[in-house]
C-alpha atoms as a PDB file:
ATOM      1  CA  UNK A   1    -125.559 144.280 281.224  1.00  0.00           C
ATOM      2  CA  UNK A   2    -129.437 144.482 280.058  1.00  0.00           C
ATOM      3  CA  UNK A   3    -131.417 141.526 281.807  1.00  0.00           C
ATOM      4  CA  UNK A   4    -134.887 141.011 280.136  1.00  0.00           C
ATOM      5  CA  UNK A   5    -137.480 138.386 280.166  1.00  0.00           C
ATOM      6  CA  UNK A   6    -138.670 139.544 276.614  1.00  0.00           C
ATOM      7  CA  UNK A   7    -136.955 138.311 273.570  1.00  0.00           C
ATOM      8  CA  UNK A   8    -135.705 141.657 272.568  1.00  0.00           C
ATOM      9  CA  UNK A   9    -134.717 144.924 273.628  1.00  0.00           C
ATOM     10  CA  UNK A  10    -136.599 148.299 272.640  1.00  0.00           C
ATOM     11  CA  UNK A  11    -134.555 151.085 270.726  1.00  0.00           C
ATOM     12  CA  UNK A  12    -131.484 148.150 270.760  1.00  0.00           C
ATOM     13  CA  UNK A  13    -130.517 145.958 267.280  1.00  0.00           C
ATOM     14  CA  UNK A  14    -129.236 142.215 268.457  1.00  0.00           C
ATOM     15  CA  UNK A  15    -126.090 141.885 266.157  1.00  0.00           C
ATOM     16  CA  UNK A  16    -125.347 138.076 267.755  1.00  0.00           C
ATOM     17  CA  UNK A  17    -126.475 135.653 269.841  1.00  0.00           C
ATOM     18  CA  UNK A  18    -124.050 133.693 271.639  1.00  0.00           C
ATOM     19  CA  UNK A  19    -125.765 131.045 273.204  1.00  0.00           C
ATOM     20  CA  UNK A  20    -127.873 129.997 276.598  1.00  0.00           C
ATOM     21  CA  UNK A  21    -126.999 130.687 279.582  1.00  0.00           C
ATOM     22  CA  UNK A  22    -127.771 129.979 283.168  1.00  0.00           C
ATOM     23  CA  UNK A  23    -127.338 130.392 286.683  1.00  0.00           C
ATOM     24  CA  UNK A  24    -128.172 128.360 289.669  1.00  0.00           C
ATOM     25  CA  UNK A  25    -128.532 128.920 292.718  1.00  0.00           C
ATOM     26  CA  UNK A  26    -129.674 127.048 296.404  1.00  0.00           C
ATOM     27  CA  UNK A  27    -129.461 128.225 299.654  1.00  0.00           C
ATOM     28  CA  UNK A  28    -127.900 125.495 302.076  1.00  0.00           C
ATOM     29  CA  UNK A  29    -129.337 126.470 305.178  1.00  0.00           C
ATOM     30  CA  UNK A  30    -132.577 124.423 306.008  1.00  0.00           C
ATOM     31  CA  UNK A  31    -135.782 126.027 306.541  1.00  0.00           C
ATOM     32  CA  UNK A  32    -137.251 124.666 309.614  1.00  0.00           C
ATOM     33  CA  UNK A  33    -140.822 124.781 310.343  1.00  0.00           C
ATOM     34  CA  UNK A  34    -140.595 125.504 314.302  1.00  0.00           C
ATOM     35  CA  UNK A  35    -142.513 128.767 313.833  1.00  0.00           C
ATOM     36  CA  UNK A  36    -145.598 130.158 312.789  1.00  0.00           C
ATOM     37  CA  UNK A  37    -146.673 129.606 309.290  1.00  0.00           C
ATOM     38  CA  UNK A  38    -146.204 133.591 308.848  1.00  0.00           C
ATOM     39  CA  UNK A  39    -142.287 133.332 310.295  1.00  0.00           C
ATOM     40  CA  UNK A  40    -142.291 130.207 307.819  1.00  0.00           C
ATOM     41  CA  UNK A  41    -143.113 132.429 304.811  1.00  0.00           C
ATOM     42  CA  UNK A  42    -141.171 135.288 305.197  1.00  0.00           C
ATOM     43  CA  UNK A  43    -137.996 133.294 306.094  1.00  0.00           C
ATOM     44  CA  UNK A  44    -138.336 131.422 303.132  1.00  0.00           C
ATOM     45  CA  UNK A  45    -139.293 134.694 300.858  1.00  0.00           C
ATOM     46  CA  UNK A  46    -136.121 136.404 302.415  1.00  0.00           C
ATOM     47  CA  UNK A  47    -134.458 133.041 301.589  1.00  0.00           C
ATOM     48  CA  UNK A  48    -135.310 133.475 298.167  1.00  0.00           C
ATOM     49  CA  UNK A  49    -134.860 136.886 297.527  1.00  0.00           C
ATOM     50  CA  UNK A  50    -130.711 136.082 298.253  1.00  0.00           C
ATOM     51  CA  UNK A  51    -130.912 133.285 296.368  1.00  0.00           C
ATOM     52  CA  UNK A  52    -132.434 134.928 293.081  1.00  0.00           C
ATOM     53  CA  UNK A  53    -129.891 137.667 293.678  1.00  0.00           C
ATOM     54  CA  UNK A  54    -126.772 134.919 293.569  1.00  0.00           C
ATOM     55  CA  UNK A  55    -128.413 133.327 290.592  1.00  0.00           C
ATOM     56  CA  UNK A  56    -128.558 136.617 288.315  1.00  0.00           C
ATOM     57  CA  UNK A  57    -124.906 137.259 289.445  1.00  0.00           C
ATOM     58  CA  UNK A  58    -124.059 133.681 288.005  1.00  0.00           C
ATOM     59  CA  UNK A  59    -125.852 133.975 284.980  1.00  0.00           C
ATOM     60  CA  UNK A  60    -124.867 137.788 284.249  1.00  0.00           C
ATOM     61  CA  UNK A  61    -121.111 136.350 284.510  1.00  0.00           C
ATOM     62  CA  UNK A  62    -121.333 133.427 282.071  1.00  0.00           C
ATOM     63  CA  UNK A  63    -122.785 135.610 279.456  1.00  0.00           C
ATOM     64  CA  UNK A  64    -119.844 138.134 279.912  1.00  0.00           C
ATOM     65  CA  UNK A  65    -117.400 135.241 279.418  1.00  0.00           C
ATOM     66  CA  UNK A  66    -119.210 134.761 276.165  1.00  0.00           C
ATOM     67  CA  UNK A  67    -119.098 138.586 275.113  1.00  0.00           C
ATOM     68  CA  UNK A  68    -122.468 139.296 275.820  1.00  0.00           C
ATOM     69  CA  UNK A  69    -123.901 142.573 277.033  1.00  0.00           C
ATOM     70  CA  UNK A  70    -127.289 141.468 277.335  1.00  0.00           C
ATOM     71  CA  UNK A  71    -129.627 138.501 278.254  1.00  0.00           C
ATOM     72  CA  UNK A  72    -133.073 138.271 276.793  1.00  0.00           C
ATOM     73  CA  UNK A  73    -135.829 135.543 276.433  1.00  0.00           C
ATOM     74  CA  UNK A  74    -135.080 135.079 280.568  1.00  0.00           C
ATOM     75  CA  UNK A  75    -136.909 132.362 282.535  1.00  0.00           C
ATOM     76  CA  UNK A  76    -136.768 132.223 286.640  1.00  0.00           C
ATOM     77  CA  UNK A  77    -137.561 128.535 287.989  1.00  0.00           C
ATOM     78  CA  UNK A  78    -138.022 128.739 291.711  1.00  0.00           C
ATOM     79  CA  UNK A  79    -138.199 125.396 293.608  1.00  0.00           C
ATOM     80  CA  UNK A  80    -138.056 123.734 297.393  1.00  0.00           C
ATOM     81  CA  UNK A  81    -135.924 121.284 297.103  1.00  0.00           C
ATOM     82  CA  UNK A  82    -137.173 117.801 299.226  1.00  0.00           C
ATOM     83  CA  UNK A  83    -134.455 119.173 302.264  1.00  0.00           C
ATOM     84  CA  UNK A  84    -136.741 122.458 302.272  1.00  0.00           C
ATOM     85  CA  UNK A  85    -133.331 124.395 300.163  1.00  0.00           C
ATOM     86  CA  UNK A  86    -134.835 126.957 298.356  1.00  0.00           C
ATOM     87  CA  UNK A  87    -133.117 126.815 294.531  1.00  0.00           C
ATOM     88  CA  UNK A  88    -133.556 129.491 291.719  1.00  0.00           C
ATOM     89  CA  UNK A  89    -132.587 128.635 288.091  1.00  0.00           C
ATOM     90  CA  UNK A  90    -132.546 131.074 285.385  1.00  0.00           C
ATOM     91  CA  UNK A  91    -132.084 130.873 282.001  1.00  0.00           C
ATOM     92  CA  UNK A  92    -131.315 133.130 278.879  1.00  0.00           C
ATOM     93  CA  UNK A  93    -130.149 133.712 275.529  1.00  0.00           C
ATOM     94  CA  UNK A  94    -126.859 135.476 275.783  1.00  0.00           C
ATOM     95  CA  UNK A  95    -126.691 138.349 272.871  1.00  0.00           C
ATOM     96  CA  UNK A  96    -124.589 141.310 271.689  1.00  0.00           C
ATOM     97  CA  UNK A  97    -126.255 144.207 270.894  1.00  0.00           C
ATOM     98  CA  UNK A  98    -125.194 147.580 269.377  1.00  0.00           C
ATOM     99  CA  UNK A  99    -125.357 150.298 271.414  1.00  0.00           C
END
């Protein structure tokens, strides 16, 4: 599966596009701020780093239940939720391209 933030792929031909897809993703454990604002930071990078990771899995497998092989036009939302949950959305255009 290609993964690209740019709306097409070098050297590839798009023969469909199948639609937009996401994937979500929040982590549920609470980041608590009873450490230094340095601790704070990289938890919450670390945090987010997982979380990103679980998103892309989500939205790699809804485009394979459309057919896809690839995902252009990609957008990453990161956001701390109001409970301090960090939450990654990402969105794409699901496509088939010849290879």
């Amino acid at each position: 599966m290609i993964l690209t933030t740019t709306n097409s792929i070098e050297g590839f031909k798009i023969a469909d596009y199948l639609g937009i897809v996401t994937g979500v993703a929040i982590n549920d454990q609470t980041l608590t701020s009873g450490f230094s604002q340095t601790k704070y930071y990289q938890k919450l990078q670390s945090s987010v780093d997982v979380v990103k990771e679980k998103a892309f899995q989500v939205l790699t497998s809804n485009a394979k239940a459309l057919g896809a092989n690839a995902v252009v036009g990609i957008k990453i939302e990161i956001e701390l939720t109001t409970t301090n949950y960090p939450m990654v959305s990402i969105t794409g255009t699901a496509v088939k391209i010849l290879v």
